[in-house]
Protein backbone atom coordinates (compact mmCIF):
# COMPACT_ATOMS: atom_id res chain seq x y z
CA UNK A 1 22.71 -5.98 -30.32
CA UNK A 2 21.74 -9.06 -28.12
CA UNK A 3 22.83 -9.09 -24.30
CA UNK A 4 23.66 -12.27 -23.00
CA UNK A 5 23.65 -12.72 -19.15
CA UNK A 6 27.00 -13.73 -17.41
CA UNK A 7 26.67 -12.84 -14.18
CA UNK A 8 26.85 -15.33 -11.99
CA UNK A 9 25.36 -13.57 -8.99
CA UNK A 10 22.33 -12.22 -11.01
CA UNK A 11 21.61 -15.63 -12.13
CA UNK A 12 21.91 -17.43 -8.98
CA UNK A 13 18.78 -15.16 -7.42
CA UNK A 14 16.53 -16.60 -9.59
CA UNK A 15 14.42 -19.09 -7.43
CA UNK A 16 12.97 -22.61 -8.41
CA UNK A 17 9.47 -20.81 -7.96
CA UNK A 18 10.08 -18.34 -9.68
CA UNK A 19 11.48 -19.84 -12.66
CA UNK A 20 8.62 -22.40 -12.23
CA UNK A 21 5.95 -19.79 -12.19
CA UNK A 22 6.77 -17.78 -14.98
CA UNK A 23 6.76 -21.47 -17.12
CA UNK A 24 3.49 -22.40 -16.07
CA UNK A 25 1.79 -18.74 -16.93
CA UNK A 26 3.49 -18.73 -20.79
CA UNK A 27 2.41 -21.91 -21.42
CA UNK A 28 5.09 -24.62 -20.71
CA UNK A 29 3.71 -28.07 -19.41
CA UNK A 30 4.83 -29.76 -16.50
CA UNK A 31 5.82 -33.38 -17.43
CA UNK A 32 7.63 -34.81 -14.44
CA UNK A 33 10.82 -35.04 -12.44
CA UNK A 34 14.07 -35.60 -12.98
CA UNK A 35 16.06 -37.99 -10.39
CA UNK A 36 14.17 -35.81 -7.90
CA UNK A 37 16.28 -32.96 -8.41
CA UNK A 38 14.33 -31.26 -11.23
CA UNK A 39 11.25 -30.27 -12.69
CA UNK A 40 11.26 -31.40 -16.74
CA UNK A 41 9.08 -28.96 -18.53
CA UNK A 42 7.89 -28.74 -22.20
CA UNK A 43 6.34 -26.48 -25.08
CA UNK A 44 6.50 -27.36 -28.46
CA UNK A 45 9.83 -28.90 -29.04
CA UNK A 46 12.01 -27.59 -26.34
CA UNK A 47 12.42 -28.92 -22.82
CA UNK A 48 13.67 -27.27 -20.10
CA UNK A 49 14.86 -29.01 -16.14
CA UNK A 50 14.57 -26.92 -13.40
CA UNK A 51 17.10 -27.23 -10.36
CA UNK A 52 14.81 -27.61 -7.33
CA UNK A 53 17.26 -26.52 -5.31
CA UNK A 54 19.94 -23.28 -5.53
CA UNK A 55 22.26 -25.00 -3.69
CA UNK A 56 23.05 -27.24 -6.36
CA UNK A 57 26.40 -27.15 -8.49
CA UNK A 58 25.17 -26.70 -11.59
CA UNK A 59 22.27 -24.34 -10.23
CA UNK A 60 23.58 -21.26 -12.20
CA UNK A 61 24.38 -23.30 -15.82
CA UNK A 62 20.94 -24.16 -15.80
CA UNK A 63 19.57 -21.16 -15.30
CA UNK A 64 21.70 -19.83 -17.66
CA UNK A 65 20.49 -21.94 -20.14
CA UNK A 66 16.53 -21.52 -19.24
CA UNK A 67 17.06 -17.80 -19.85
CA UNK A 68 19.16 -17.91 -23.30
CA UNK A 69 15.82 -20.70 -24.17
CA UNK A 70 13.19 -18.22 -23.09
CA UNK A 71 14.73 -15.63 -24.82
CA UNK A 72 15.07 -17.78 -27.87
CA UNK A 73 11.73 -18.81 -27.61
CA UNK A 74 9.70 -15.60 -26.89
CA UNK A 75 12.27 -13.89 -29.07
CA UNK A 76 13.16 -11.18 -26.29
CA UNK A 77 15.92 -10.30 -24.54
CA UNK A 78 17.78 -12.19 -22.02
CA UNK A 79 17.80 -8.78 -20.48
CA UNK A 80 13.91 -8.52 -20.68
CA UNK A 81 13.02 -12.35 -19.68
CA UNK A 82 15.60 -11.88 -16.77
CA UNK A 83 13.46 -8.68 -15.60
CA UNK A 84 10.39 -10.87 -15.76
CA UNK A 85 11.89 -14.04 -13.99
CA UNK A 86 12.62 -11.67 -11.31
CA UNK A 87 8.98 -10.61 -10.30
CA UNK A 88 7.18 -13.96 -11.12
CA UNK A 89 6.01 -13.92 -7.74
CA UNK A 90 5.46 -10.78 -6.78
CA UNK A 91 2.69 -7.91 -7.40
CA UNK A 92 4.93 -4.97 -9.07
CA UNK A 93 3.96 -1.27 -9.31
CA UNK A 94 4.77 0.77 -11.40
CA UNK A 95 4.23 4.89 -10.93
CA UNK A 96 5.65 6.64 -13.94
CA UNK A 97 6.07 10.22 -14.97
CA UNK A 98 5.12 11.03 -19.18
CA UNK A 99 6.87 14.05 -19.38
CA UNK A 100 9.34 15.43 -22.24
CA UNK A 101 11.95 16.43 -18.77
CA UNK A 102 12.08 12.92 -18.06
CA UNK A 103 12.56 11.09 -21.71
CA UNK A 104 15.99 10.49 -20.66
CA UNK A 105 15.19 8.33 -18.26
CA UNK A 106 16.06 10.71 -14.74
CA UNK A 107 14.37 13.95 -13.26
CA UNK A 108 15.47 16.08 -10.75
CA UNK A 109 16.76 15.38 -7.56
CA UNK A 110 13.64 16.44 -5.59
CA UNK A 111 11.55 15.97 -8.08
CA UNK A 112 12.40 11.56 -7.42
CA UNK A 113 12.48 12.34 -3.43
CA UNK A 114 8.58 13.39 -3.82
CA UNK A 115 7.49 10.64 -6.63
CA UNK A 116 9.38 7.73 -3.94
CA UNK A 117 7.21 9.25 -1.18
CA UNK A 118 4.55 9.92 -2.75
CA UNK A 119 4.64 6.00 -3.69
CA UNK A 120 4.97 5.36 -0.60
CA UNK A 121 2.18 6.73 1.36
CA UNK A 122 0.31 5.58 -1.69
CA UNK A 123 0.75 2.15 -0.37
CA UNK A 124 0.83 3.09 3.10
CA UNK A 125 -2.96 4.15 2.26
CA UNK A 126 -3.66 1.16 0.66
CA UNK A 127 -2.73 -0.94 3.25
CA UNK A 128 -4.25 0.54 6.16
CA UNK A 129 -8.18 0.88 4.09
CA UNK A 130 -7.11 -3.11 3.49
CA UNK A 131 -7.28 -3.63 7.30
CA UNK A 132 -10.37 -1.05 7.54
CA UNK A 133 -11.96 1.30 4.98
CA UNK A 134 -12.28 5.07 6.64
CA UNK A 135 -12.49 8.56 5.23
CA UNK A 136 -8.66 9.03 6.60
CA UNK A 137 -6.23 8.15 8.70
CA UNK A 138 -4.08 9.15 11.78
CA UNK A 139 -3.24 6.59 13.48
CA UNK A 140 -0.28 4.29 13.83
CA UNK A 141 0.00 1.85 10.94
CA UNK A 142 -1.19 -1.51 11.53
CA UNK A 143 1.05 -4.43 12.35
CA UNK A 144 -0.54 -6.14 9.60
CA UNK A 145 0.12 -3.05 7.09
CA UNK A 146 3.76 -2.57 8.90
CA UNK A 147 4.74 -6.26 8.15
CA UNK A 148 3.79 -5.30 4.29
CA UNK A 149 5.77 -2.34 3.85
CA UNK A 150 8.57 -3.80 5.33
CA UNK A 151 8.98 -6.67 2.88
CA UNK A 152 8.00 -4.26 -0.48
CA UNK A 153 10.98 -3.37 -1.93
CA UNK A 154 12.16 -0.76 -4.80
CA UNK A 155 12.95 -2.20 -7.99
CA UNK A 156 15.45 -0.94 -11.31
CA UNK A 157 14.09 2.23 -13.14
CA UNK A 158 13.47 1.85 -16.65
CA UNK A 159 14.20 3.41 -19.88
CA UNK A 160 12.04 6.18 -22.10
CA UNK A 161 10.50 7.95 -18.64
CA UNK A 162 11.39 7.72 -15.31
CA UNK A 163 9.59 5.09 -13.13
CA UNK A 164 9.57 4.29 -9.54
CA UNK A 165 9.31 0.14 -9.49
CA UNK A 166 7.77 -1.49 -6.31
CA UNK A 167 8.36 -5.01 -5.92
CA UNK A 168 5.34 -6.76 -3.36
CA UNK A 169 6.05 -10.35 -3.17
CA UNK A 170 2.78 -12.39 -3.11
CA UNK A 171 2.39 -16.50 -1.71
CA UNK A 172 1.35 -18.36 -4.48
CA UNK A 173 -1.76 -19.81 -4.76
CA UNK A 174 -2.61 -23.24 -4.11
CA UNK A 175 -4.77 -25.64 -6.75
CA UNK A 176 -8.43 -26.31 -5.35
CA UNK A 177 -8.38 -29.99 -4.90
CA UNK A 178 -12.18 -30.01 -4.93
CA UNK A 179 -14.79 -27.90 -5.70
CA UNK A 180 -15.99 -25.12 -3.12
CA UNK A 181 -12.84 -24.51 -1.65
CA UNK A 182 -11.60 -21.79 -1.05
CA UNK A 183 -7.83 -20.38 0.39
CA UNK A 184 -7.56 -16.80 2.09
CA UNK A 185 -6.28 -14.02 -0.44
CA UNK A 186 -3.09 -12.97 1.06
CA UNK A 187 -2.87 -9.49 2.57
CA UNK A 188 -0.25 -8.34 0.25
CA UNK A 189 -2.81 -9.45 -2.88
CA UNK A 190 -5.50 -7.46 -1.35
CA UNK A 191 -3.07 -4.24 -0.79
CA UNK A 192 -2.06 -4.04 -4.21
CA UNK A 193 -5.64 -4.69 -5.21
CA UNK A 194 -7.00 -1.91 -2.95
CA UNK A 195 -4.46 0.30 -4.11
CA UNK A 196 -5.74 -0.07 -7.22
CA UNK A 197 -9.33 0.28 -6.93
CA UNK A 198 -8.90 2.83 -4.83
CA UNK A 199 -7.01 4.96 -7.49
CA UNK A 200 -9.12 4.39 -9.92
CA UNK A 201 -12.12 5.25 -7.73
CA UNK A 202 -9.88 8.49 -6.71
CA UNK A 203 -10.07 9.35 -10.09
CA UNK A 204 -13.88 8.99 -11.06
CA UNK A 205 -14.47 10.44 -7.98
CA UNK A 206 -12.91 13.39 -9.00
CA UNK A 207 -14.15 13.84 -12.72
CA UNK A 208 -18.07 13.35 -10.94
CA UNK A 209 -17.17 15.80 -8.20
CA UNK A 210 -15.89 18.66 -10.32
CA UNK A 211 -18.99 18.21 -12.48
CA UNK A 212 -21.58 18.22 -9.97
CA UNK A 213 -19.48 20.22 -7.05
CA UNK A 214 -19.63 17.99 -3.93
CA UNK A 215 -17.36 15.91 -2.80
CA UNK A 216 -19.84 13.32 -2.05
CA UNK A 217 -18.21 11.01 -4.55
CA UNK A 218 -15.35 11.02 -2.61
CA UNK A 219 -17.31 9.52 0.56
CA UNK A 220 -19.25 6.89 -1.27
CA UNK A 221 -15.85 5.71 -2.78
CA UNK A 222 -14.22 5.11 0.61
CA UNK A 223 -15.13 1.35 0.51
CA UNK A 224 -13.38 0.58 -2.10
CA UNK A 225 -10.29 2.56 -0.81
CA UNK A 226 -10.30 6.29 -1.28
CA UNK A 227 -9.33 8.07 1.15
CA UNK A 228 -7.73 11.45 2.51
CA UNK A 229 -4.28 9.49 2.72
CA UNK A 230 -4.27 8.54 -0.75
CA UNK A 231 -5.75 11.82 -2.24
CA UNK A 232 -2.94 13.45 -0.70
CA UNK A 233 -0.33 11.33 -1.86
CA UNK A 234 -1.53 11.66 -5.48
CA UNK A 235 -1.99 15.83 -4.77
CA UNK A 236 1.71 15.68 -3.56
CA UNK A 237 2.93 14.71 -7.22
CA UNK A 238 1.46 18.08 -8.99
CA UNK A 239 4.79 19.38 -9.65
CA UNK A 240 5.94 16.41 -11.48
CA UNK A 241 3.03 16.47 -14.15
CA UNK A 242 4.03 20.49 -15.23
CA UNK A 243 4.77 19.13 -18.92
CA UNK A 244 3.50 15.09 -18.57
CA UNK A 245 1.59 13.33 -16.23
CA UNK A 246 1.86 10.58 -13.75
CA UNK A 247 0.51 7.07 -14.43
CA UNK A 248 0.46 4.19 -12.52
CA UNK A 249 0.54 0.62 -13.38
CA UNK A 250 -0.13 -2.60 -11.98
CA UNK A 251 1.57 -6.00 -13.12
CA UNK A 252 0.38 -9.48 -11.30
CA UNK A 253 2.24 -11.98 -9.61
CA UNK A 254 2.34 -15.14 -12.23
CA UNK A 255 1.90 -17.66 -9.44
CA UNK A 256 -2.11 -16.69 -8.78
CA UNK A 257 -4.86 -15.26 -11.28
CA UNK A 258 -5.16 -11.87 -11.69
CA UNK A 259 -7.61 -10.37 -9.75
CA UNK A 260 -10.67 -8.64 -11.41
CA UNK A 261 -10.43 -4.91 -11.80
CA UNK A 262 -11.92 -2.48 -14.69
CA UNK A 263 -8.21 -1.51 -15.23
CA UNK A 264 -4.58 -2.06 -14.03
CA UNK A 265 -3.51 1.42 -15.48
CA UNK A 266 -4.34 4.61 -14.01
CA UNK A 267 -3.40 7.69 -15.58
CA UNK A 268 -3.66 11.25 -13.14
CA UNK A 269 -5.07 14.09 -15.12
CA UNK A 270 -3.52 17.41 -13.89
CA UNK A 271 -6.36 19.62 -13.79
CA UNK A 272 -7.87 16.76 -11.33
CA UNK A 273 -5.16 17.38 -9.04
CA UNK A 274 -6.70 20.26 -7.25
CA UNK A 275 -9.87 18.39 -6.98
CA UNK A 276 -8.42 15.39 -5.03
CA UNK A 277 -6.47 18.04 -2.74
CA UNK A 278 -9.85 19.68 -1.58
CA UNK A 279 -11.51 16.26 -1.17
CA UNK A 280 -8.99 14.89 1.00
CA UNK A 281 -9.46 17.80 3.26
CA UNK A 282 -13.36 16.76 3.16
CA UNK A 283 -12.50 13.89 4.37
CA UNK A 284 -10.16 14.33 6.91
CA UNK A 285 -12.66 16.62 8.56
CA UNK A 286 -15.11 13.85 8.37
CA UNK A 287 -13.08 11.10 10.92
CA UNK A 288 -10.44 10.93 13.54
CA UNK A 289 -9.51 7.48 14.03
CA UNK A 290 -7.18 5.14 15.37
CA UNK A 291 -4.94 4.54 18.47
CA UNK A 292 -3.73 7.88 19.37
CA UNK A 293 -2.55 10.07 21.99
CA UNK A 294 -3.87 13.79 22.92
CA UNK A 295 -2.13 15.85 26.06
CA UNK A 296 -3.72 18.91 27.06
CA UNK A 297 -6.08 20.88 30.00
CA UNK A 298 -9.62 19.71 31.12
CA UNK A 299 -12.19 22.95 30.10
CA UNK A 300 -15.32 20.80 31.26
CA UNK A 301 -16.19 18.11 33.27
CA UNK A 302 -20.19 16.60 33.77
CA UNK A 303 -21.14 13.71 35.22
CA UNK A 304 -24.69 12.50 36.00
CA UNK A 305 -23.43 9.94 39.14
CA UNK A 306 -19.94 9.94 41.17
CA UNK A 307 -20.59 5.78 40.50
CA UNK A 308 -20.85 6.20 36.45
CA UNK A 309 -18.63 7.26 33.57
CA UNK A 310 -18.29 10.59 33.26
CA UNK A 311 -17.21 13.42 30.27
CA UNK A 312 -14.54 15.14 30.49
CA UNK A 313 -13.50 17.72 27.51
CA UNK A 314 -10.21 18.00 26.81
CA UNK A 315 -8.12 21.15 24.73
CA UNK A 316 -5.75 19.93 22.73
CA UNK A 317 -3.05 21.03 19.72
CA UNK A 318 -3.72 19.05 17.00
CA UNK A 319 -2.59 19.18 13.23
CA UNK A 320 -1.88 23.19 13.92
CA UNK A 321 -5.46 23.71 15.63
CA UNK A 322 -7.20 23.59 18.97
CA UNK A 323 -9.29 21.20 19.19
CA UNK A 324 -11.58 20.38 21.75
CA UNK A 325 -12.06 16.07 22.56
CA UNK A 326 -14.52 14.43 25.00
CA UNK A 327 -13.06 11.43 26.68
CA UNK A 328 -15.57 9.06 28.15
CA UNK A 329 -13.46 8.22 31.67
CA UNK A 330 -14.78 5.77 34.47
CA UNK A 331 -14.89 6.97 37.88
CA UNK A 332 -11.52 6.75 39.12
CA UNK A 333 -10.10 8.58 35.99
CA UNK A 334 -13.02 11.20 36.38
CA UNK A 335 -11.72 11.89 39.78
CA UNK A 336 -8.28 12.11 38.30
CA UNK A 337 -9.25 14.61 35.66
CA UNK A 338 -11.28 16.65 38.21
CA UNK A 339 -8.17 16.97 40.39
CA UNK A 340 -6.20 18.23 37.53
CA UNK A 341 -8.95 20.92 36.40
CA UNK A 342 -8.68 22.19 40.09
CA UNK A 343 -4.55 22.28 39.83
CA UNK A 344 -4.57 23.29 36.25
CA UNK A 345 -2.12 20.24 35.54
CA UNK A 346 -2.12 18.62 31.89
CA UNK A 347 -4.20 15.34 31.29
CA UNK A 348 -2.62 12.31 29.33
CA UNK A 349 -5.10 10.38 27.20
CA UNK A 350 -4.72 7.47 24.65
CA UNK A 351 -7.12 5.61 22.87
CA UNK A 352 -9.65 5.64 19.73
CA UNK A 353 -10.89 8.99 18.69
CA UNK A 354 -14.29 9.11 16.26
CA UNK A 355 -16.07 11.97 15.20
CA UNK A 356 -19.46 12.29 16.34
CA UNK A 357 -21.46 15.05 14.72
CA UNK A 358 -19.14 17.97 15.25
CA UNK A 359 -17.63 16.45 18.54
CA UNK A 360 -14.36 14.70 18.67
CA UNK A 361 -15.15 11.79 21.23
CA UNK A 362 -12.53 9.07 22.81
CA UNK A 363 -14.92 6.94 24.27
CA UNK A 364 -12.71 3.98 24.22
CA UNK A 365 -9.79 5.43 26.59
CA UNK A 366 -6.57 3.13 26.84
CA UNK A 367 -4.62 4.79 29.03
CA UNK A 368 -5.49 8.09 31.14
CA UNK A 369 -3.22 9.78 34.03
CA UNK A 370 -1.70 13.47 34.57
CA UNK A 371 1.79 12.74 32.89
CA UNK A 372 2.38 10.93 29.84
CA UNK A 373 4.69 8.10 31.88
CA UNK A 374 2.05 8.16 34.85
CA UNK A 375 -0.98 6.48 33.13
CA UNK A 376 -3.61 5.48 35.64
């Protein structure tokens, strides 16, 4: 039976660059303008306009029509060319569970709440080794990463399995005018990218680790966007893969070239599972970083000089432990701390924590005062 597409709301959210995109990556020519309000493009015999503007009148007739050609021409559905007009521009990812239980296209309630947030911190991962490749990650998310996730957006299931669809909308890229130059990759391009090398590192990683029992794999993969985050966030789907498994797909915006990967599917073994759950404990252990905050009692103060910056180790709950932090504090601060020691009164510190050896160190310290509103 062949759908045709009515609505006139559906049809309408199509966008000139969209439409436009999609026609330049199957092949359709660009042969001019029409009385400057449309592009005139051609394949074979047919010949489509595009409105260059929505606001037109006869914006959703045209559109109409370019869908029932497409569909004509590629011999799909309208429903299938209208799904692909949709993403032209955008990066879409798809993460997909195989399994018998979900054939019908749904799985259980909590079963979706953990593969949508699962997804997410998959990306949230991705986006954060984008702005700086580390072993893991505690810290707030990047503005730059923030802006991303904010403008990603869920997309329609599909039939046969269930799928969790996530729409990244990517800039287009521009046409070198000469040779040797070169245009900044967007960030959302390189997020999608990273997420999936990374992925696919995750999962060589773990095939070489279980063979040769180290998780040193793990670590020399963190460039290219392993991490503890993203181990995790894979680890968190083992339920779903009881009878199936979980793979994850990548489709490319139409409106730049693909970028160059070994592979845009990924498919998550089971019996891997465990090994990605142990290595991103490895490598949390391996790194604190990022802007964060740590309240708790001085249990050691040394300083060389009263006139230079002095150590002061801080207790601290942290991720269900005590943990122990030196923060690197200049005089004034050191003077602060030492007061507190005498008193017994809490510290407040905030700034970049690294691991050093076995030592958690702040040496970069924001903010620093007895209460958390009182910073010095």
């Amino acid at each position: 039976m062949k759908v045709r597409i009515t609505d006139s709301k559906s049809l309408a959210a199509l966008t000139p660059h969209e439409l436009t995109a999609y026609l330049h990556s199957t092949g359709w020519a660009l042969k001019g303008f029409y009385a400057g309000k449309a592009t005139v493009w051609e394949k074979q015999d047919e010949v489509l306009q595009v409105p260059r503007e929505q606001r037109f009148a006869d914006y959703v007739s045209r559109v109409s029509e370019i869908v029932e050609t497409l569909a004509a021409v590629e011999e799909r559905s309208q429903l299938d060319i209208y799904r692909d007009l949709s993403v032209a521009t955008a990066d879409v990812i798809r993460v997909r569970v195989a399994s018998p239980l979900s054939n019908d296209g749904s799985v259980g309630l909590g079963a979706g709440v953990i593969l949508i947030q699962s997804t997410q911190e998959m990306l949230q991962a991705a986006a954060r080794a984008t702005v700086s490749s580390r072993p893991a990650y505690r810290s707030r998310l990047p503005s730059e990463a923030e802006s991303f996730l904010k403008q990603a957006r869920l997309g329609q299931t599909e039939h046969g399995s269930y799928v969790v669809t996530v729409v990244c909308p990517v800039a287009p890229e521009f046409r070198r005018q000469q040779p040797g130059d070169e245009f900044p990759i967007p960030f959302e391009r390189q997020v999608t990218t990273k997420l999936a090398s990374g992925l696919d590192e995750t999962i060589r990683a773990a095939n070489m680790a279980s063979v040769i029992n180290d998780p040193q794999p793990f670590l020399d993969a963190v460039p290219q966007g392993v991490s503890a985050n993203l181990c995790d966030a894979v680890a968190a789907m083992r339920e779903l893969t009881e009878q199936g498994q979980i793979e994850i797909a990548f489709s490319w915006s139409r409106s730049r070239t693909p970028p160059k990967l070994r592979t845009s599917r990924i498919v998550v073994p089971r019996e891997l599972i465990s090994v990605m759950r142990g290595a991103g404990a490895v490598l949390r252990e391996r790194t604190w970083d990022g802007d964060l905050e740590v309240e708790g009692v001085v249990v050691a103060l040394k300083r060389d000089n009263p006139e230079a910056v002095g150590e002061v180790t801080v207790k601290t709950p942290w991720e269900n432990h005590w943990r122990k932090v030196n923060l690197w504090l200049k005089p004034e601060a050191y003077d602060q701390a030492t007061r507190a020691h005498q008193t017994g009164q809490n510290i407040y510190a905030h700034g970049v924590i690294e691991r050093q050896g076995r030592s958690f160190v702040m040496a970069n310290v924001l903010a620093f005062g007895t209460q958390p509103d009182e910073p010095a």
